[in-house]
N, C-alpha and C. Protein backbone atom coordinates (compact mmCIF):
# COMPACT_ATOMS: atom_id res chain seq x y z
N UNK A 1 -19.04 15.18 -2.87
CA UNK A 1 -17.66 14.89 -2.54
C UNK A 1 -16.77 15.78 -3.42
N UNK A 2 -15.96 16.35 -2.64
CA UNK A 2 -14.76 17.39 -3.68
C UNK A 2 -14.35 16.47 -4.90
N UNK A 3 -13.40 17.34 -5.73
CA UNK A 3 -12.67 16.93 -6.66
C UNK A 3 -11.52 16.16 -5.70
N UNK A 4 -10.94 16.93 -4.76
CA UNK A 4 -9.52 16.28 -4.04
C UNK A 4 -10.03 15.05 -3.15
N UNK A 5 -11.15 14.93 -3.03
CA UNK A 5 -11.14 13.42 -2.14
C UNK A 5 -11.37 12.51 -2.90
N UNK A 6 -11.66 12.90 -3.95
CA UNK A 6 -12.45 11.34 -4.80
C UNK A 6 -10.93 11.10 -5.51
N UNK A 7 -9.94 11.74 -5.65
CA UNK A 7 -8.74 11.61 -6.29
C UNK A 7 -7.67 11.19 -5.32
N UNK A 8 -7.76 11.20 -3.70
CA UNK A 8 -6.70 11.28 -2.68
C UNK A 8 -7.98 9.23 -2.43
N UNK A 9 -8.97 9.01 -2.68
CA UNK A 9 -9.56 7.94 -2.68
C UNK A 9 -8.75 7.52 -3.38
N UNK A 10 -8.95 7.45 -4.97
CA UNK A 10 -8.71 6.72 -5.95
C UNK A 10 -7.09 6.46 -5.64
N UNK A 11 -6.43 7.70 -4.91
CA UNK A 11 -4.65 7.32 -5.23
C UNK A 11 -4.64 5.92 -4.25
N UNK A 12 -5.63 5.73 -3.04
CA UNK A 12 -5.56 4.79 -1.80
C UNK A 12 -5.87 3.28 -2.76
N UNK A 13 -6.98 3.51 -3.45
CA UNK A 13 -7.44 2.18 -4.00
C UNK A 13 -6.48 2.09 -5.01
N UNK A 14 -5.61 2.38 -5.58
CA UNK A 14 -4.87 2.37 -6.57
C UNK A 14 -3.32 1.79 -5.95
N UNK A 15 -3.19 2.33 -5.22
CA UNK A 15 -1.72 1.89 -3.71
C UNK A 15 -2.15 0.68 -3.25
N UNK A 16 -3.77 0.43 -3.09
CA UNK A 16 -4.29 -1.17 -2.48
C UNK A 16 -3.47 -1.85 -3.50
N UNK A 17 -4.01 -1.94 -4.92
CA UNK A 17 -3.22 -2.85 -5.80
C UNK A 17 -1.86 -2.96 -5.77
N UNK A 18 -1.36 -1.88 -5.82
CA UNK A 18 -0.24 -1.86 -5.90
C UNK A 18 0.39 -3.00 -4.86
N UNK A 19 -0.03 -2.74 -3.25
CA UNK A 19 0.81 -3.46 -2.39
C UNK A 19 0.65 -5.15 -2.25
N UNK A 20 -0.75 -5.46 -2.85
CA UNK A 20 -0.64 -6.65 -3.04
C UNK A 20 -0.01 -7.14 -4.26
N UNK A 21 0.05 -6.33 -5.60
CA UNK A 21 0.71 -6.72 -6.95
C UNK A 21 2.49 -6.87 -6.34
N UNK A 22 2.93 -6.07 -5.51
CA UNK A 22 4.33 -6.14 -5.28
C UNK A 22 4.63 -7.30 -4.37
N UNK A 23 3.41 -7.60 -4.00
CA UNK A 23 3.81 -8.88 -2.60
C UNK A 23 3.91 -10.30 -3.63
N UNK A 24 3.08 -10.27 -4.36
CA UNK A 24 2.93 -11.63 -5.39
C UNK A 24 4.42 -11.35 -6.12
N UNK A 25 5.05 -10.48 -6.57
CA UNK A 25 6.02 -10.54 -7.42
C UNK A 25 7.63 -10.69 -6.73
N UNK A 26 7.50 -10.70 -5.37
CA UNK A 26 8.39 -10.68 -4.84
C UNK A 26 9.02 -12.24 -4.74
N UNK A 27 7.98 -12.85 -4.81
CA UNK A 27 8.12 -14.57 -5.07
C UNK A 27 9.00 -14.85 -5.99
N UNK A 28 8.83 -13.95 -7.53
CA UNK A 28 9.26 -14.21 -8.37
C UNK A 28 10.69 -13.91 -8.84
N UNK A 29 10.76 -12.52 -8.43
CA UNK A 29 11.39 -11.47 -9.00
C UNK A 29 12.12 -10.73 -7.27
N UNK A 30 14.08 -10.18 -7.73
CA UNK A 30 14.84 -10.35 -6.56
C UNK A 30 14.27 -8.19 -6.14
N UNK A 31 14.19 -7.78 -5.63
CA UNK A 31 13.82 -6.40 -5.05
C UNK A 31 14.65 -5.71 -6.25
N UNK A 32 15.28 -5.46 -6.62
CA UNK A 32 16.36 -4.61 -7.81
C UNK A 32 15.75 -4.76 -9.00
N UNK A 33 15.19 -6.17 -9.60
CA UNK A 33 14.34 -6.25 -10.61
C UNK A 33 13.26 -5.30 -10.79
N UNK A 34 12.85 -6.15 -9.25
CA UNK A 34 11.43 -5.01 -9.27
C UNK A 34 11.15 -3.49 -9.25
N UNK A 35 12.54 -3.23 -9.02
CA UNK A 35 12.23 -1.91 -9.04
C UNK A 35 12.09 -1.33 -10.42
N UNK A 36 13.30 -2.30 -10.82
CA UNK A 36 13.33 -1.79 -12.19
C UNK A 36 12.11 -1.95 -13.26
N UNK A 37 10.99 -2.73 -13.11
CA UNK A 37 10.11 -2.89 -14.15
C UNK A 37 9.27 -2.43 -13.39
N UNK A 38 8.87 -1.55 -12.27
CA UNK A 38 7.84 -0.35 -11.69
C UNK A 38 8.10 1.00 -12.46
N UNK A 39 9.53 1.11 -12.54
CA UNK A 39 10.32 2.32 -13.49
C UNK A 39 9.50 2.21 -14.76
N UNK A 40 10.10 1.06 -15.19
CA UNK A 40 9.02 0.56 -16.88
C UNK A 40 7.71 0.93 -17.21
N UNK A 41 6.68 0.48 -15.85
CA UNK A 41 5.68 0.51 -15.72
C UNK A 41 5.35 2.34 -15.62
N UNK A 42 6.28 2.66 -15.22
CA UNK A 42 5.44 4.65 -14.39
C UNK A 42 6.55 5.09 -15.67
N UNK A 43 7.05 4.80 -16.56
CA UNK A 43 7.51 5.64 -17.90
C UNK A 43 6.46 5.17 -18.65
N UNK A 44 5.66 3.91 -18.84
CA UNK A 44 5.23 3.78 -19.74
C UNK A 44 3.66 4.12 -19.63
N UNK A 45 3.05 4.83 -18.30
CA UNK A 45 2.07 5.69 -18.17
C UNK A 45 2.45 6.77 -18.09
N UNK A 46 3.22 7.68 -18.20
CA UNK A 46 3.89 8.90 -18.65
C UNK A 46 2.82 9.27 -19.47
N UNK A 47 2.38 8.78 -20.75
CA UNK A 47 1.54 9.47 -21.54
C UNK A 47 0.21 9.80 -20.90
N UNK A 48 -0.67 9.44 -20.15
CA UNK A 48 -1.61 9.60 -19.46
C UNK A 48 -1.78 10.69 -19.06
N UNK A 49 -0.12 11.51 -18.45
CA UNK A 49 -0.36 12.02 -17.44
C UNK A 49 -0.32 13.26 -18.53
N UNK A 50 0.12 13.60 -19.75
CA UNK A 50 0.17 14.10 -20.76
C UNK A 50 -0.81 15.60 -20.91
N UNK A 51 -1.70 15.31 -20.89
CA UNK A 51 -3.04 16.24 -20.45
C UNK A 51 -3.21 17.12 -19.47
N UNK A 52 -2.71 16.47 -18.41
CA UNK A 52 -2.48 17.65 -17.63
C UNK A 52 -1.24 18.04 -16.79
N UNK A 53 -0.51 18.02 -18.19
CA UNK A 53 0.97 18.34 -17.85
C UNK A 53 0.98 20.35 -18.01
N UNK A 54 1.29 20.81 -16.16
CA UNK A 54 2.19 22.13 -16.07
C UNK A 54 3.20 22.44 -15.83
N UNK A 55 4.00 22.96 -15.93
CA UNK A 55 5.32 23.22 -15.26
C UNK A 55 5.31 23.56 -13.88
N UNK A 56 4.57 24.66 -13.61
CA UNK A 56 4.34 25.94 -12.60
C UNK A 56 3.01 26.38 -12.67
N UNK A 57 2.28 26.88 -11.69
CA UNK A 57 1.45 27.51 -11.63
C UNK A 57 1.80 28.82 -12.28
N UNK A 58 3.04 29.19 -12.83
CA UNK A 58 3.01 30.56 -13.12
C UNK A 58 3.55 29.86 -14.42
N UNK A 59 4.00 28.86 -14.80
CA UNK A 59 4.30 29.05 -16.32
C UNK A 59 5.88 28.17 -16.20
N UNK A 60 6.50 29.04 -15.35
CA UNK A 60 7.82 28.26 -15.23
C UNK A 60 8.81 27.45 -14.45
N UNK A 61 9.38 27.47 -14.72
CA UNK A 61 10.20 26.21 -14.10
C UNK A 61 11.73 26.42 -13.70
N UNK A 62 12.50 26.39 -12.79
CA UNK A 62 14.10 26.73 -12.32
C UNK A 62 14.44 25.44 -11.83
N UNK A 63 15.89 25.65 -11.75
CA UNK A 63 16.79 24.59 -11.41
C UNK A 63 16.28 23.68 -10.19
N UNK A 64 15.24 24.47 -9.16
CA UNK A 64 15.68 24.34 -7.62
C UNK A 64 13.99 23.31 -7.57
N UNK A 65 13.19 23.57 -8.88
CA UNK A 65 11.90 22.43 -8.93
C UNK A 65 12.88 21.12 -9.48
N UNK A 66 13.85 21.25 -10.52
CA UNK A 66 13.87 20.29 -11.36
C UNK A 66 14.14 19.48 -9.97
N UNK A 67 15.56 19.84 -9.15
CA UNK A 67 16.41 19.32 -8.02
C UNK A 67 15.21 18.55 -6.88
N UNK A 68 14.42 19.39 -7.06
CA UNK A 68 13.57 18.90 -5.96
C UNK A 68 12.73 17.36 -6.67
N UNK A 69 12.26 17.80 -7.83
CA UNK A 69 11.73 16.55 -8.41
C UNK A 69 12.64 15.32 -8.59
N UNK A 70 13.89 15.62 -8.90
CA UNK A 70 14.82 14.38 -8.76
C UNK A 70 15.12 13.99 -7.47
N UNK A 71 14.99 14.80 -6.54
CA UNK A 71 14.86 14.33 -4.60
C UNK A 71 13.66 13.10 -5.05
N UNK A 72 13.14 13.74 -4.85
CA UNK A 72 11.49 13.19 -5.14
C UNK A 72 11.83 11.44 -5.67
N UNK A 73 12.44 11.95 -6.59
CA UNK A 73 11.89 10.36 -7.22
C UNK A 73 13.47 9.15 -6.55
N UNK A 74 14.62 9.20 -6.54
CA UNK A 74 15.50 8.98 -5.47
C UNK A 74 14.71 8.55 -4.63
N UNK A 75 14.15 9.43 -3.32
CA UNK A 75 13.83 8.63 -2.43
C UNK A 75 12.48 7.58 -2.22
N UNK A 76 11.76 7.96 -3.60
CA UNK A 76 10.61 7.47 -3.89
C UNK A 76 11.51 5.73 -4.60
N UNK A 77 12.33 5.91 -5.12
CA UNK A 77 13.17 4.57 -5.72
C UNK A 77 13.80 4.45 -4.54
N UNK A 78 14.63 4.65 -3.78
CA UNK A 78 15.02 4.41 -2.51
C UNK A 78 13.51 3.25 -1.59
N UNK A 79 12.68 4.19 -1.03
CA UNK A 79 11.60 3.36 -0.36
C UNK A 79 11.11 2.08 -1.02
N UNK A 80 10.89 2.37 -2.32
CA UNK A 80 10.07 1.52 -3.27
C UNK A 80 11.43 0.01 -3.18
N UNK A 81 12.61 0.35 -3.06
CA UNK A 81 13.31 -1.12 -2.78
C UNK A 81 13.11 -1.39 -1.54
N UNK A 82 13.37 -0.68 -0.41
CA UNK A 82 13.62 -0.65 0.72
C UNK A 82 11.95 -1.79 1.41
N UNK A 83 10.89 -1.30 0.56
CA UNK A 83 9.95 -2.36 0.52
C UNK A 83 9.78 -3.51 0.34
N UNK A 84 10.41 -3.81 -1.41
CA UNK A 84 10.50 -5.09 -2.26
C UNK A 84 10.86 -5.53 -1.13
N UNK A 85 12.75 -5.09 -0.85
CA UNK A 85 13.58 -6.12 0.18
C UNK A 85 12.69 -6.79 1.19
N UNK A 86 12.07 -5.70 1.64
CA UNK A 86 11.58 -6.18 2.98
C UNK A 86 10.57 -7.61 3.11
N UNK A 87 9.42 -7.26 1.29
CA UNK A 87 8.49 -8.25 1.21
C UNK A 87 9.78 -9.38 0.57
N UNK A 88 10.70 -9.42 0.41
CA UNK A 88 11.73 -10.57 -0.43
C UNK A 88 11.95 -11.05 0.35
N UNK A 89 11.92 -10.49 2.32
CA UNK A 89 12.74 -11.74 3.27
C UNK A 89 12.03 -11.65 4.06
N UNK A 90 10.64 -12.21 3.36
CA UNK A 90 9.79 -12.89 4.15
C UNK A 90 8.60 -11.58 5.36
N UNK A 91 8.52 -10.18 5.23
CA UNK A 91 7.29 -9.26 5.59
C UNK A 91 6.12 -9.81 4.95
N UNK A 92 4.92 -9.87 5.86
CA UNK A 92 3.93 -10.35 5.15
C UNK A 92 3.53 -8.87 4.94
N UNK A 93 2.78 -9.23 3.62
CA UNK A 93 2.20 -7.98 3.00
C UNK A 93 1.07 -7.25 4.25
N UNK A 94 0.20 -7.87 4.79
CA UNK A 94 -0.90 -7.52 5.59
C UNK A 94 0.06 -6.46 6.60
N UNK A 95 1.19 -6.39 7.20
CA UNK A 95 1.85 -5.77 7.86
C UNK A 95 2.90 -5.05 7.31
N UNK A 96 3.63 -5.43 6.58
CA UNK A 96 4.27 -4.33 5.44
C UNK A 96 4.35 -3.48 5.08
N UNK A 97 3.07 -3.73 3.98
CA UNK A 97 2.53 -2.71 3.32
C UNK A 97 2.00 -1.52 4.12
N UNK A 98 1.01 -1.92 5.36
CA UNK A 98 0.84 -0.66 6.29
C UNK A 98 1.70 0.22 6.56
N UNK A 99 2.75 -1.18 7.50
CA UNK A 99 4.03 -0.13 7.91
C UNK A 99 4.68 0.80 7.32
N UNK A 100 4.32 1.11 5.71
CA UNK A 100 4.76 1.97 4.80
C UNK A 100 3.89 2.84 4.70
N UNK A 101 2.58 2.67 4.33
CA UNK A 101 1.83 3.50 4.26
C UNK A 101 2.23 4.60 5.49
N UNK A 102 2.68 4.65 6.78
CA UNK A 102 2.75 5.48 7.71
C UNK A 102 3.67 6.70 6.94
N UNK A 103 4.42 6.56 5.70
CA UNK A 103 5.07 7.66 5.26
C UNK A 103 4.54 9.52 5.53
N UNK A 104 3.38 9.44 5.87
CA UNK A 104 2.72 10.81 6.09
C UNK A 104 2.99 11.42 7.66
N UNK A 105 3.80 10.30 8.42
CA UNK A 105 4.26 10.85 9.48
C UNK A 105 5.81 11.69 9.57
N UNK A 106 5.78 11.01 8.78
CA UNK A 106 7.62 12.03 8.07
C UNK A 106 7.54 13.14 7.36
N UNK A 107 6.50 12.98 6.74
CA UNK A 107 5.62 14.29 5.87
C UNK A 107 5.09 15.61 6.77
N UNK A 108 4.38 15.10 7.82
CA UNK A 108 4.00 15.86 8.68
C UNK A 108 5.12 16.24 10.10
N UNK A 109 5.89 15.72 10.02
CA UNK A 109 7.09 15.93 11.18
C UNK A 109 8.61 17.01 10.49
N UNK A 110 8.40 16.49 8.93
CA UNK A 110 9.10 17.32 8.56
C UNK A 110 8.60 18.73 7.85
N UNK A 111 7.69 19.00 7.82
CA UNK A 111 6.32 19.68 7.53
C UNK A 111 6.38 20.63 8.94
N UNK A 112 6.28 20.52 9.91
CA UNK A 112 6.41 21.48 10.77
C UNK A 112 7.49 21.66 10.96
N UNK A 113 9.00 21.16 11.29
CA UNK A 113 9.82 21.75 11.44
C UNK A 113 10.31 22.69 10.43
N UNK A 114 10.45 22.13 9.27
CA UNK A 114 10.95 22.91 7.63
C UNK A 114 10.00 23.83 7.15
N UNK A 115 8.69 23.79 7.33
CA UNK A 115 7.63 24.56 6.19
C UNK A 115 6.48 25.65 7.24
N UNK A 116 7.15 25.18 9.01
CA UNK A 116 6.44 26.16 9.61
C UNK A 116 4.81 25.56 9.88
N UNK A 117 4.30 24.47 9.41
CA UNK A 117 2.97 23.49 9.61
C UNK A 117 3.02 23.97 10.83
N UNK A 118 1.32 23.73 11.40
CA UNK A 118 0.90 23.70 12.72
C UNK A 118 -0.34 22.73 12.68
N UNK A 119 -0.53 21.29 13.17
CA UNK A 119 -1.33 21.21 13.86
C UNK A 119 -2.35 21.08 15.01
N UNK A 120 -3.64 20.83 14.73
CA UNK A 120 -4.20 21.38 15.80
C UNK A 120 -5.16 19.83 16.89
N UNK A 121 -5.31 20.11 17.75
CA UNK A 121 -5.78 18.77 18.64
C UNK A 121 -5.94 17.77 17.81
N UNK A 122 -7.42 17.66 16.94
CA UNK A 122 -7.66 16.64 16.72
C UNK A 122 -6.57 16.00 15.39
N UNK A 123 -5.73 16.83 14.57
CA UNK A 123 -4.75 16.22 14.04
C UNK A 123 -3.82 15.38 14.63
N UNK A 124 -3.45 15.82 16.03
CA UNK A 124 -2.18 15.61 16.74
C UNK A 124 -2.71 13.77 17.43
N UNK A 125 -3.82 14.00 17.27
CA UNK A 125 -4.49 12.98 18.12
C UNK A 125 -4.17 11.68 16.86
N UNK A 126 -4.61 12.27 15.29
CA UNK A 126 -4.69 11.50 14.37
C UNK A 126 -2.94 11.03 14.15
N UNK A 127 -2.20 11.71 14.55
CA UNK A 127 -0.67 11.38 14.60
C UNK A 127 -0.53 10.58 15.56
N UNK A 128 -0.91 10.23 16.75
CA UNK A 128 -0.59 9.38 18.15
C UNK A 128 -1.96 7.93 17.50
N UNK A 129 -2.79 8.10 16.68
CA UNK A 129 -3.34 6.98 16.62
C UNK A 129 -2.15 6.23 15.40
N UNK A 130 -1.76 6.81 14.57
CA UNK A 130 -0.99 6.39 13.74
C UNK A 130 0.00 5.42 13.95
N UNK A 131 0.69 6.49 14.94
CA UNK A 131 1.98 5.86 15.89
C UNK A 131 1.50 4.79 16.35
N UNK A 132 0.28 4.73 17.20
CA UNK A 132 0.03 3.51 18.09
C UNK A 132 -0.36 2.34 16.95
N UNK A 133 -1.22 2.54 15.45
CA UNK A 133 -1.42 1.39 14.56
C UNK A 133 -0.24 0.68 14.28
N UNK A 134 0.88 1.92 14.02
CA UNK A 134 2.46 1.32 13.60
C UNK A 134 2.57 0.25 14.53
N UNK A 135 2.96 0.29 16.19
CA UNK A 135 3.35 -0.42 16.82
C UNK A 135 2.54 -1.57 16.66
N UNK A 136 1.32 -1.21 16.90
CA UNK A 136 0.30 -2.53 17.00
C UNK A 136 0.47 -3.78 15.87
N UNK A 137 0.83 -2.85 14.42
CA UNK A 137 1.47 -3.52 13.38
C UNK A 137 2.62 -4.88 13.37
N UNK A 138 3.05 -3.91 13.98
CA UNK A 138 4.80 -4.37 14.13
C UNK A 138 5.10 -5.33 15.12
N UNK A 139 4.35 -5.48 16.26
CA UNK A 139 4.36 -6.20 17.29
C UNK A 139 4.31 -7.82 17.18
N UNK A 140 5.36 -8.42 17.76
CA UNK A 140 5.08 -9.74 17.03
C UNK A 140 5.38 -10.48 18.58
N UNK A 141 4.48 -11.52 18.98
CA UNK A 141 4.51 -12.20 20.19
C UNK A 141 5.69 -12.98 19.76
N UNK A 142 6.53 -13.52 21.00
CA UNK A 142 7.46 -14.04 20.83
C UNK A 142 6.56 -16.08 21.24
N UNK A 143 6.79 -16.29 20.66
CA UNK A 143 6.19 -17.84 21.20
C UNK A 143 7.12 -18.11 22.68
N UNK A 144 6.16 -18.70 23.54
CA UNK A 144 7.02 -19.24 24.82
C UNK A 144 7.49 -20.73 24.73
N UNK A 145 8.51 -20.85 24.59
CA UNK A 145 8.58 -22.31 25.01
C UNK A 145 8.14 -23.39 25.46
N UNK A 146 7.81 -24.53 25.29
CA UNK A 146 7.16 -25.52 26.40
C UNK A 146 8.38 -25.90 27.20
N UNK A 147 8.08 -25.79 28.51
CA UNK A 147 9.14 -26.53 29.28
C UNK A 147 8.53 -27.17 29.88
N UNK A 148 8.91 -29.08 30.03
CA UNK A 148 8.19 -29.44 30.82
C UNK A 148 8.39 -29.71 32.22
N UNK A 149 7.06 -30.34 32.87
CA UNK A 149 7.58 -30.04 34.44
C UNK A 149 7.92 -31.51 34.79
């Protein structure tokens, strides 16, 4: 197994915890809290990441990475409430949490228009199964009424 799958694994089993640790705390704690002590939590593994801290593949660093890394984390704090809220009024985690995970369809949609991406059949196929898990997700029977006769 590569170096990049056993690490694109570990980020999945590592996101597992995560989405059930955020579903239990939502009980507790109002979405704004939580965001704020995830902040706590990813400054205070900062040192970890210590080791294999680069700037650049070439060494350096300009205004237009820093800008991009503060995009980055904005909409990464943006989603990360936009979640809490969602598990705070009542999303069950089992459906939730998926419905987020789909973030790689925005990745890949904005990925070909902006960066020139192309994919090819069986990707495109892996994008329409996606789409169809989302819905399947999301789908909620409406109960019918009893009316009697």
């Amino acid at each position: 197994m590569t170096n990049w799958l056993i690490l694109a694994l570990l980020a999945a089993l590592s996101y597992g915890f995560v989405g059930f640790l955020q579903k239990i705390s939502v009980f507790r704690l109002s979405a704004s809290a939580l965001v704020v002590w995830v902040v706590v939590g990813l400054v205070l593994a900062t040192p970890l990441f210590i080791p294999f801290w680069s700037q650049t593949q070439d060494g350096l660093i300009d205004i237009d990475m820093i800008l991009i890394g503060i995009a980055s984390g904005l909409f990464n704090g943006a989603g990360t409430w936009f979640l809490f809220r969602s598990l705070e009024l009542g999303g069950k985690a089992s459906i939730t949490i998926p419905l987020t995970a789909l973030y790689p369809l925005v990745t890949v949609a904005l990925s070909i228009m902006l960066l020139g991406e192309q994919l090819v059949t069986h990707q495109w196929l892996g994008v329409a199964l996606a789409s169809l898990g989302a819905a399947l997700l999301s789908y909620e029977r409406i109960p019918e009424s009893s009316h009697g006769i």
